[in-house]
Structure formats: C-alpha cells, structure tokens
PDB file of N, CA and C in Angstrom:
ATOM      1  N   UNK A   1     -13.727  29.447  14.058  1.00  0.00           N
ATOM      2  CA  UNK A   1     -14.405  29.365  15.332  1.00  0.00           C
ATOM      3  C   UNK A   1     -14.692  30.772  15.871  1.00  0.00           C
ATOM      4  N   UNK A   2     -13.619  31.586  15.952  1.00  0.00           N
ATOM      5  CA  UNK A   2     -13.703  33.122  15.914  1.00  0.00           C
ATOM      6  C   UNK A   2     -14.964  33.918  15.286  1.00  0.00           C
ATOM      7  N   UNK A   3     -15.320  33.387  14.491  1.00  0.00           N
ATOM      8  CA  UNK A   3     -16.515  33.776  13.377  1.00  0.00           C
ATOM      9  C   UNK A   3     -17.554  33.527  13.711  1.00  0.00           C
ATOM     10  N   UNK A   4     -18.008  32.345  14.080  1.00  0.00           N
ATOM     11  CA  UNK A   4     -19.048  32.099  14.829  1.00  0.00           C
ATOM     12  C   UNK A   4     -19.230  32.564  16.453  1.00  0.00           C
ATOM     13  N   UNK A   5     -18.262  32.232  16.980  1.00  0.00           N
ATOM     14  CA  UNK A   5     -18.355  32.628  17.858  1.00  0.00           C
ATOM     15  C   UNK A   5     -18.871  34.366  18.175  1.00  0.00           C
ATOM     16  N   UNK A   6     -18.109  35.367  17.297  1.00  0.00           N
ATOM     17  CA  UNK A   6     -18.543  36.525  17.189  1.00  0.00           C
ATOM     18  C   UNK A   6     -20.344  36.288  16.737  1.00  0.00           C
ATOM     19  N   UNK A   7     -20.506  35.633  15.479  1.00  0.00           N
ATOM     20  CA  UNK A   7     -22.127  35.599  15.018  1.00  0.00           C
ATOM     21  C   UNK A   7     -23.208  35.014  16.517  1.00  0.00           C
ATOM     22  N   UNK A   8     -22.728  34.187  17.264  1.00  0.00           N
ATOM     23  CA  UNK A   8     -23.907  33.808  18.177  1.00  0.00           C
ATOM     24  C   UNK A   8     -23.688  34.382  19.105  1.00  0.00           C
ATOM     25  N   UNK A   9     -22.580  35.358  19.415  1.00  0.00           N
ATOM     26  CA  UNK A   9     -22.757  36.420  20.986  1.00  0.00           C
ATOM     27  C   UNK A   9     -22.747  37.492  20.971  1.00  0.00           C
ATOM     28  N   UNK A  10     -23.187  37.984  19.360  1.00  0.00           N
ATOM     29  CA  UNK A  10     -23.331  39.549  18.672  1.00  0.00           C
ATOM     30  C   UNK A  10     -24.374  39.632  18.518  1.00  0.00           C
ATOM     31  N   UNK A  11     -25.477  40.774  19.523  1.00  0.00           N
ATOM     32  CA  UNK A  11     -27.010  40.437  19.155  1.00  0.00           C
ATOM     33  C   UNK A  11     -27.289  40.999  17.185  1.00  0.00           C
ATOM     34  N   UNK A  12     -26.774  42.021  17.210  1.00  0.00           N
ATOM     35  CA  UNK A  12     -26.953  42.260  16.274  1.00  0.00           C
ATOM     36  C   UNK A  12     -26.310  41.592  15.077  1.00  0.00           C
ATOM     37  N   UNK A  13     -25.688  41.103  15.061  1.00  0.00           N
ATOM     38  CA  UNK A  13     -24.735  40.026  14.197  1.00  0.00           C
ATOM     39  C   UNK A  13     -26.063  38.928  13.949  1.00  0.00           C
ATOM     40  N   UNK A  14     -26.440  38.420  14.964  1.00  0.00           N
ATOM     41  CA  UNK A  14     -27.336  37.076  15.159  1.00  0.00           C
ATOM     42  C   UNK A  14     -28.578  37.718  14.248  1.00  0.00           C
ATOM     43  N   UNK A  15     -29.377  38.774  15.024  1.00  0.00           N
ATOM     44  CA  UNK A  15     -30.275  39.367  14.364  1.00  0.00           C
ATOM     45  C   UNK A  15     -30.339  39.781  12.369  1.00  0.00           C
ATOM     46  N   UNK A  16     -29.275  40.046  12.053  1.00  0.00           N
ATOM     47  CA  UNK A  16     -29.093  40.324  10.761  1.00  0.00           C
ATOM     48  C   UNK A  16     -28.818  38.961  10.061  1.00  0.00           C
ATOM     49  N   UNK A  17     -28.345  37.654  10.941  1.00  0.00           N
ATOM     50  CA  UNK A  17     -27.990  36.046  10.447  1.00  0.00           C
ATOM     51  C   UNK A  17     -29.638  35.707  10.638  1.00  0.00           C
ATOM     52  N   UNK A  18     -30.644  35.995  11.276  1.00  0.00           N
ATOM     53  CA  UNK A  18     -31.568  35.554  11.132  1.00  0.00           C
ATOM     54  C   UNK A  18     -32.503  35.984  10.602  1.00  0.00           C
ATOM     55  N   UNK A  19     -32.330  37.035   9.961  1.00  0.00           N
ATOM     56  CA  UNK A  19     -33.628  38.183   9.117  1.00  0.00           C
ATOM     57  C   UNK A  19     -33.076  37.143   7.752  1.00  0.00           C
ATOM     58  N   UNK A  20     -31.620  36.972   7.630  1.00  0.00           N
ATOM     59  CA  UNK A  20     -31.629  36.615   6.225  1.00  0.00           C
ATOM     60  C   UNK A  20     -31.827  35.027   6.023  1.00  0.00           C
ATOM     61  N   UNK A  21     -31.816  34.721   7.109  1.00  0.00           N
ATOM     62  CA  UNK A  21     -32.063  33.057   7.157  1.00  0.00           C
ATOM     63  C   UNK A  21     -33.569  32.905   7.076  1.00  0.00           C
ATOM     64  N   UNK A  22     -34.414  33.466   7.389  1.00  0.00           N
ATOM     65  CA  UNK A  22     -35.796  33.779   7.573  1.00  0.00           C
ATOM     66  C   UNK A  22     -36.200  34.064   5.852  1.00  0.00           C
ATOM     67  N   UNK A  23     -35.826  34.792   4.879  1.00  0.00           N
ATOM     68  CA  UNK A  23     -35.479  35.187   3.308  1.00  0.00           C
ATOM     69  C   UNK A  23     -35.375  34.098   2.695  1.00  0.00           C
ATOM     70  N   UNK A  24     -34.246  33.211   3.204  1.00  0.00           N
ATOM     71  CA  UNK A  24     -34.032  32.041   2.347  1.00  0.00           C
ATOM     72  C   UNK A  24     -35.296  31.033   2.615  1.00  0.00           C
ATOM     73  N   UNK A  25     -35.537  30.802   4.105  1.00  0.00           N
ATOM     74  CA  UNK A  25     -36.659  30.060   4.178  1.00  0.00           C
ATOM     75  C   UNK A  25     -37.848  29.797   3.302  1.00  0.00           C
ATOM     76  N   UNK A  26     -38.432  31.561   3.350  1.00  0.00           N
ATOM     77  CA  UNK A  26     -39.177  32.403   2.452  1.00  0.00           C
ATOM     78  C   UNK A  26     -38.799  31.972   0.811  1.00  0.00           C
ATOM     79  N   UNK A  27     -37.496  31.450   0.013  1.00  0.00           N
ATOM     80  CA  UNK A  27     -37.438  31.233  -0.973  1.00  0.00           C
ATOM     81  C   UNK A  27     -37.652  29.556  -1.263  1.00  0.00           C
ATOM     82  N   UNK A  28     -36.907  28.932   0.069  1.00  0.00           N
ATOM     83  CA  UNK A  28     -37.207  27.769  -0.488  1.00  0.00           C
ATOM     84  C   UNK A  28     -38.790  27.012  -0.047  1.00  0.00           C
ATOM     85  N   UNK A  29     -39.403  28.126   0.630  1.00  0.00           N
ATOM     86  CA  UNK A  29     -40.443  27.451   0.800  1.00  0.00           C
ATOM     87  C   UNK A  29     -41.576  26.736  -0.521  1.00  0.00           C
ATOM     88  N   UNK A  30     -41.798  27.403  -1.825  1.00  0.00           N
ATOM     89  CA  UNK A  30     -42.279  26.716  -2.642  1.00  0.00           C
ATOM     90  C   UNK A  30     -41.759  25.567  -3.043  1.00  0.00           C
ATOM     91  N   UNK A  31     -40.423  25.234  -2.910  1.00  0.00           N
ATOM     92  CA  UNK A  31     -39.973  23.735  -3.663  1.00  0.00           C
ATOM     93  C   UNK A  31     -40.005  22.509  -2.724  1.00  0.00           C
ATOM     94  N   UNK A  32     -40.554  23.301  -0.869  1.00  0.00           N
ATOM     95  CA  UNK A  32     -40.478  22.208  -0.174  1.00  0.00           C
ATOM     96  C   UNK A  32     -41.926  21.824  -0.285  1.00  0.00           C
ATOM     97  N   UNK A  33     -42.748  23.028  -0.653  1.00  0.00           N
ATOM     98  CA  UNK A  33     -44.315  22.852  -0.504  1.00  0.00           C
ATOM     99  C   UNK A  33     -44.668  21.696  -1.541  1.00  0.00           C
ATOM    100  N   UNK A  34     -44.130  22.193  -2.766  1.00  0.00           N
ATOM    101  CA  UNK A  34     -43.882  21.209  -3.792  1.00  0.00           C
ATOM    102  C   UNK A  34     -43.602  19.431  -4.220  1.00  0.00           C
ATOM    103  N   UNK A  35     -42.865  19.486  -3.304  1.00  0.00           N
ATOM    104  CA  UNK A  35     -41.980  18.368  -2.871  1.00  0.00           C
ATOM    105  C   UNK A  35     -42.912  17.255  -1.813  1.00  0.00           C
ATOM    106  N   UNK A  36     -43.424  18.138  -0.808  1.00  0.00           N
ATOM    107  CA  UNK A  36     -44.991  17.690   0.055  1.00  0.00           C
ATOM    108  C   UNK A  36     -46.231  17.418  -0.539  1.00  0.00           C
ATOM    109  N   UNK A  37     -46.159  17.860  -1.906  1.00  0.00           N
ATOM    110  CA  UNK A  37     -47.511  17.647  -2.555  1.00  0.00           C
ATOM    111  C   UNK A  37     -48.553  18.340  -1.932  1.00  0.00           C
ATOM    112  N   UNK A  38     -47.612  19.950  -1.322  1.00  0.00           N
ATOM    113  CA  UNK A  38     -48.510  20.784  -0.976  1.00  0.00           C
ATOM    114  C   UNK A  38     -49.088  22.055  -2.122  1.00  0.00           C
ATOM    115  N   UNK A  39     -50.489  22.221  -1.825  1.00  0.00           N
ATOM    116  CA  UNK A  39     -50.583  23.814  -2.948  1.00  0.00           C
ATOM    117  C   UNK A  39     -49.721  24.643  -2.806  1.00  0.00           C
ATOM    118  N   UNK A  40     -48.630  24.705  -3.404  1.00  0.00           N
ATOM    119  CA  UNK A  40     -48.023  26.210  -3.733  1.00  0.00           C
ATOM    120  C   UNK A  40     -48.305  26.942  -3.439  1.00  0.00           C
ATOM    121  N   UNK A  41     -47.800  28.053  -2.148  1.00  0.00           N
ATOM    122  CA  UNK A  41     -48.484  29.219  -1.642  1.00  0.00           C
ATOM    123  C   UNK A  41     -50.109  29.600  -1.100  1.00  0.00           C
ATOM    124  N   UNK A  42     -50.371  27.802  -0.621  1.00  0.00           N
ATOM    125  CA  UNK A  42     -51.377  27.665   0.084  1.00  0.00           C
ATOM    126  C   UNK A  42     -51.146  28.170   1.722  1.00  0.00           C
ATOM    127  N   UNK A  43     -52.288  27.839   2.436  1.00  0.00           N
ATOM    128  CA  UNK A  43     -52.061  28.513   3.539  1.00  0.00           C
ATOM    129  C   UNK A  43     -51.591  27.301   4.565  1.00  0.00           C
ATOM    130  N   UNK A  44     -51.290  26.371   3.898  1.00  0.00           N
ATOM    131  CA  UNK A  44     -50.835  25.083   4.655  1.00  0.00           C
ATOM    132  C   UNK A  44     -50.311  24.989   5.041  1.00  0.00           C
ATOM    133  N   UNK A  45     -49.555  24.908   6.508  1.00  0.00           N
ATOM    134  CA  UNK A  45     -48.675  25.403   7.598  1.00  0.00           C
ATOM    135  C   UNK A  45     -47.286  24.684   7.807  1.00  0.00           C
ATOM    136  N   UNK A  46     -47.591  22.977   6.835  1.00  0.00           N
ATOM    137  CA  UNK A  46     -46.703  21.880   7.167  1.00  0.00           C
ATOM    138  C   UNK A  46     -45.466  22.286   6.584  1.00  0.00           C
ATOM    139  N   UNK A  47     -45.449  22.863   5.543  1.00  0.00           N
ATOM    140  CA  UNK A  47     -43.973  22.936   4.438  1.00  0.00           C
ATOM    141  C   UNK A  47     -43.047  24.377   5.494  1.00  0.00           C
ATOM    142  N   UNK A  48     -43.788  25.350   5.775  1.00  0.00           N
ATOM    143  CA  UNK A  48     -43.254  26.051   6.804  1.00  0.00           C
ATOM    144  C   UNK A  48     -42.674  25.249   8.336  1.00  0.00           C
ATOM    145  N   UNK A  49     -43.179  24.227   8.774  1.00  0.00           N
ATOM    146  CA  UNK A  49     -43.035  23.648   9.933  1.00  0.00           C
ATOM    147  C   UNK A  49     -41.557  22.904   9.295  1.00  0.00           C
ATOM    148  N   UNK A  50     -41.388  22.255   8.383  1.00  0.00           N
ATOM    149  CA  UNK A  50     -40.255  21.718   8.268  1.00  0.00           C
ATOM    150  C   UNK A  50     -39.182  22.150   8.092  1.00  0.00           C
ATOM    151  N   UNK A  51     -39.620  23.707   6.881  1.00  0.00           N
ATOM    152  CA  UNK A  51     -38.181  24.419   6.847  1.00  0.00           C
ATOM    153  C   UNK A  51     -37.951  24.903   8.550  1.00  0.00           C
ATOM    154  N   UNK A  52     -38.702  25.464   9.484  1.00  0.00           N
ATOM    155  CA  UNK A  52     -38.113  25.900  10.877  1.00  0.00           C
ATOM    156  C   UNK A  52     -37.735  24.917  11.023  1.00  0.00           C
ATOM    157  N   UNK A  53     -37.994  24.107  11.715  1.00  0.00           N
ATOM    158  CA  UNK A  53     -37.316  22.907  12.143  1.00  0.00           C
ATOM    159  C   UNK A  53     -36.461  22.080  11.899  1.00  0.00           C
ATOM    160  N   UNK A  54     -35.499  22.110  10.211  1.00  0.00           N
ATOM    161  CA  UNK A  54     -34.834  21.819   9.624  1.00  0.00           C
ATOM    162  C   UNK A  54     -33.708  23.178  10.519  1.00  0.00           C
ATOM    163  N   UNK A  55     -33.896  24.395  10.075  1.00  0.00           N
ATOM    164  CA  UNK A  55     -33.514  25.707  10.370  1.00  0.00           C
ATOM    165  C   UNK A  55     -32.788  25.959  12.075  1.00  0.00           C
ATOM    166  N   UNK A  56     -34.010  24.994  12.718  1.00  0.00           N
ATOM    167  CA  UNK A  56     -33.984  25.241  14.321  1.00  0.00           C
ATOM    168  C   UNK A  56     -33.122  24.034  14.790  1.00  0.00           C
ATOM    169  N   UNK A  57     -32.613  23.373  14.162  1.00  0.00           N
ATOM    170  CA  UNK A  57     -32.653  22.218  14.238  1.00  0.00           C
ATOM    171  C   UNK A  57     -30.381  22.542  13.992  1.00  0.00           C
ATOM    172  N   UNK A  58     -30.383  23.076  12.905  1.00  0.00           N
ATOM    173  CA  UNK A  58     -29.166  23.670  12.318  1.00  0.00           C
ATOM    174  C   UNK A  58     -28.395  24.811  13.862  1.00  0.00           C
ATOM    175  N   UNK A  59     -29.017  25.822  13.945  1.00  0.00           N
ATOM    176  CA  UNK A  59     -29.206  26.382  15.380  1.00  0.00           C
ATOM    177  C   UNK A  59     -28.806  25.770  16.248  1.00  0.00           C
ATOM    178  N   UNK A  60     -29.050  25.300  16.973  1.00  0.00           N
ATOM    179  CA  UNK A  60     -28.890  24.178  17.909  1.00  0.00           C
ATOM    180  C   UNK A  60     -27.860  23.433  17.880  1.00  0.00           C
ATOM    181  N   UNK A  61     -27.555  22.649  16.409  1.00  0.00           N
ATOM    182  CA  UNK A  61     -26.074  21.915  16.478  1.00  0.00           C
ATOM    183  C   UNK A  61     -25.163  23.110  16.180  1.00  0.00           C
ATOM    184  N   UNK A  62     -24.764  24.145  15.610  1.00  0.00           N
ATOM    185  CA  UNK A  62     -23.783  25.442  15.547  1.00  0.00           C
ATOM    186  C   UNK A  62     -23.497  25.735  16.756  1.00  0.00           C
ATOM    187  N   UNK A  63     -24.576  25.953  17.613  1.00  0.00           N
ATOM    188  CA  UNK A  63     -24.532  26.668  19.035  1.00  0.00           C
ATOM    189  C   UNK A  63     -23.866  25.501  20.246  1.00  0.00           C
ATOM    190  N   UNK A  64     -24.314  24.586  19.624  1.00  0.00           N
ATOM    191  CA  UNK A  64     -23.404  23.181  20.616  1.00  0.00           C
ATOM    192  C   UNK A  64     -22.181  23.205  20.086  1.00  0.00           C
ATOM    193  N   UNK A  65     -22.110  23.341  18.600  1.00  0.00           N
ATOM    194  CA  UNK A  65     -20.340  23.147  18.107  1.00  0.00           C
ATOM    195  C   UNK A  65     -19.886  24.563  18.410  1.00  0.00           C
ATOM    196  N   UNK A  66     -20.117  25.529  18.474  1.00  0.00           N
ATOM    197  CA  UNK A  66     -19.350  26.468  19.195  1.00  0.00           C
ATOM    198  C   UNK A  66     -19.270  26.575  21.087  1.00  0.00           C
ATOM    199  N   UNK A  67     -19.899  26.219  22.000  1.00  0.00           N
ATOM    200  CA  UNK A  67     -19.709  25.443  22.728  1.00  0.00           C
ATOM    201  C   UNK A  67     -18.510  24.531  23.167  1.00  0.00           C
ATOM    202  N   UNK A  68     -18.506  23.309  22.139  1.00  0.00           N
ATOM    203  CA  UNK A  68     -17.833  22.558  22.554  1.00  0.00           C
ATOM    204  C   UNK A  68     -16.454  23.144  21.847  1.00  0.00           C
ATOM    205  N   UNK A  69     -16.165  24.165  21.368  1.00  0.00           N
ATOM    206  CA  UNK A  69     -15.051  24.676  20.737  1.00  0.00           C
ATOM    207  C   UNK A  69     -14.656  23.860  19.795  1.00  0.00           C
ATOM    208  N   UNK A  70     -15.897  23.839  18.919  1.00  0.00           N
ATOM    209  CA  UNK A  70     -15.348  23.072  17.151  1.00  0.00           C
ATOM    210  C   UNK A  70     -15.234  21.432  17.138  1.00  0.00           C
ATOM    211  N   UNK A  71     -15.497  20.765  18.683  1.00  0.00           N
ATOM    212  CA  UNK A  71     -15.169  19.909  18.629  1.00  0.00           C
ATOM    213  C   UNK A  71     -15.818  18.532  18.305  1.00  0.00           C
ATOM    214  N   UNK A  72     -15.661  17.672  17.670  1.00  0.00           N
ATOM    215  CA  UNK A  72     -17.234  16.839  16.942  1.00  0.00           C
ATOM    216  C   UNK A  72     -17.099  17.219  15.916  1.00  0.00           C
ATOM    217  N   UNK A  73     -18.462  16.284  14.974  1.00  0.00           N
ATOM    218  CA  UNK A  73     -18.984  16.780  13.462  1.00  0.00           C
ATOM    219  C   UNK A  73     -20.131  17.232  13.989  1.00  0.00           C
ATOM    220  N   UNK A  74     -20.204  18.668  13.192  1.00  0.00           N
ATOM    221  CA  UNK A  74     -21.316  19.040  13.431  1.00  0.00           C
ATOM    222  C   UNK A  74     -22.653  18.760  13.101  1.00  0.00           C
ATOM    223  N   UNK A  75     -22.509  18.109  11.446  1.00  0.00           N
ATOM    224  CA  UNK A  75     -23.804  16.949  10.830  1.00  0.00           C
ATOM    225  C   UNK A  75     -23.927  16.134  11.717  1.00  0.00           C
ATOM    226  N   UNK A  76     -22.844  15.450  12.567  1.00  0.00           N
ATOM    227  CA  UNK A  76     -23.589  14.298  13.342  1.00  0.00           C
ATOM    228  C   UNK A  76     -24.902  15.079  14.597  1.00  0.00           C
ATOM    229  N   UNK A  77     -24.070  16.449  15.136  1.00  0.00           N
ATOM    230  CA  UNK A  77     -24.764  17.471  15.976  1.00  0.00           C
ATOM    231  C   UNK A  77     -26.245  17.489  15.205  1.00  0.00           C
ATOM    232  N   UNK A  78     -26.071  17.950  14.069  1.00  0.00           N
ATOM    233  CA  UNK A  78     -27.525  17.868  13.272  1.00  0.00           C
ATOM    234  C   UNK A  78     -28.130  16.927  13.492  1.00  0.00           C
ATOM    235  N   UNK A  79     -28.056  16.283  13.207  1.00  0.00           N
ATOM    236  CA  UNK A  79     -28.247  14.772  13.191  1.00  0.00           C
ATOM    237  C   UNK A  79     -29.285  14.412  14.609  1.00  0.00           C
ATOM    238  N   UNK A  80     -28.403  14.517  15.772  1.00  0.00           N
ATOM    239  CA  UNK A  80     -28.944  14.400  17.121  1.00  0.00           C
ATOM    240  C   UNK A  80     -30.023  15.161  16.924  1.00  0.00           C
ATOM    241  N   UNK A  81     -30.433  16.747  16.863  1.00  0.00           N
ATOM    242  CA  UNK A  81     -30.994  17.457  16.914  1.00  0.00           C
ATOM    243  C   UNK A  81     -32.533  17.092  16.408  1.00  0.00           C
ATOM    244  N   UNK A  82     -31.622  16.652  14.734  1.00  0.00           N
ATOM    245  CA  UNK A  82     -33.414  16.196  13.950  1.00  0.00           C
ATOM    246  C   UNK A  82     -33.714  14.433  14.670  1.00  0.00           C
ATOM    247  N   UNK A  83     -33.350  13.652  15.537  1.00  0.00           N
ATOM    248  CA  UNK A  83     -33.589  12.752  16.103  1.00  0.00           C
ATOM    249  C   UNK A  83     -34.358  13.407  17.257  1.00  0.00           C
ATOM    250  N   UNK A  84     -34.206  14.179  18.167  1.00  0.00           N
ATOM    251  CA  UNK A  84     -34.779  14.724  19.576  1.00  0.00           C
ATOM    252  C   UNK A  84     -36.074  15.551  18.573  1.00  0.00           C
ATOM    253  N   UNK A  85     -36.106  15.892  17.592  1.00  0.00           N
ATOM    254  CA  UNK A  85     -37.357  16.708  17.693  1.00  0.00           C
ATOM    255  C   UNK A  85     -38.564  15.677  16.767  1.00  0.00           C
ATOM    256  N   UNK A  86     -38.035  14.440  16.072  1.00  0.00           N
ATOM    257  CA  UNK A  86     -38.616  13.243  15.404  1.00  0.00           C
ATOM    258  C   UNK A  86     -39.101  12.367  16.969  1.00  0.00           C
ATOM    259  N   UNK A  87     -38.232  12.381  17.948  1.00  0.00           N
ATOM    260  CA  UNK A  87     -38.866  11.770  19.431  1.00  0.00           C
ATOM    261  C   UNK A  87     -38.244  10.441  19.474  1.00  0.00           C
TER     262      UNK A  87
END
C-alpha cells in the first residue's frame, strides 16, 4: 500500500509510471488493432481508444483502492470503472 501510495502522490514517480505505461500501450497496440480487424498501423483511432480506456479505466480503480486503503478487490474496482464508461 506504501508503494502505491508513494507512486500516485509522487509527481514524478506518477510521471515516469505513465511515460512507461504510454510504451506499453504503444506495444500492444498492433495486437489490439489486429484483434479489431483493424489495418495494422493504420490511422484508425478505435484500437488506441480502447487501450486508453482499458488503461484509464485501471487508473481510476488503483486510485480508489489506494483511497480506500487496500480495501475491496480491486478487479471488481475495474470492473465498476469499465461499466461507468460502457454507460
């Protein structure tokens, strides 16, 4: 809890967790484009919209489970998250 807690109230901590989270995005973006039956490194915006939002979505339940001080599952936190942004 200590750990996180340091990562989401350390700007620079956060900043260096999100340059590299931003990298991975960047890697898995061909297998989601893929997976969409999108062109591969087309300029098609959808396969990017899901990894953020998968991403933003992760964000959001961490920052509530550190919050609530660890307390809950945090997949279920996920969970809520990708329900509120599905509507």
């Amino acid at each position: 809890m200590e750990r996180f807690r340091l990562l989401h109230n350390t700007a620079s901590l956060r900043a260096g967790w999100l340059e590299k989270r931003l990298r991975f995005q960047e890697e898995l973006l061909p297998l989601v484009e893929a997976r969409m039956g999108v062109t591969v490194g087309s300029a098609d915006p959808r396969a990017r919209a899901v990894l953020a939002t998968a991403f933003a979505c992760l964000d959001a339940a961490s920052m509530a489970w550190v919050d609530n001080d660890g307390k809950g599952d945090i997949l279920d936190l996920y969970d809520e998250c990708l329900a509120a942004v599905r509507g």
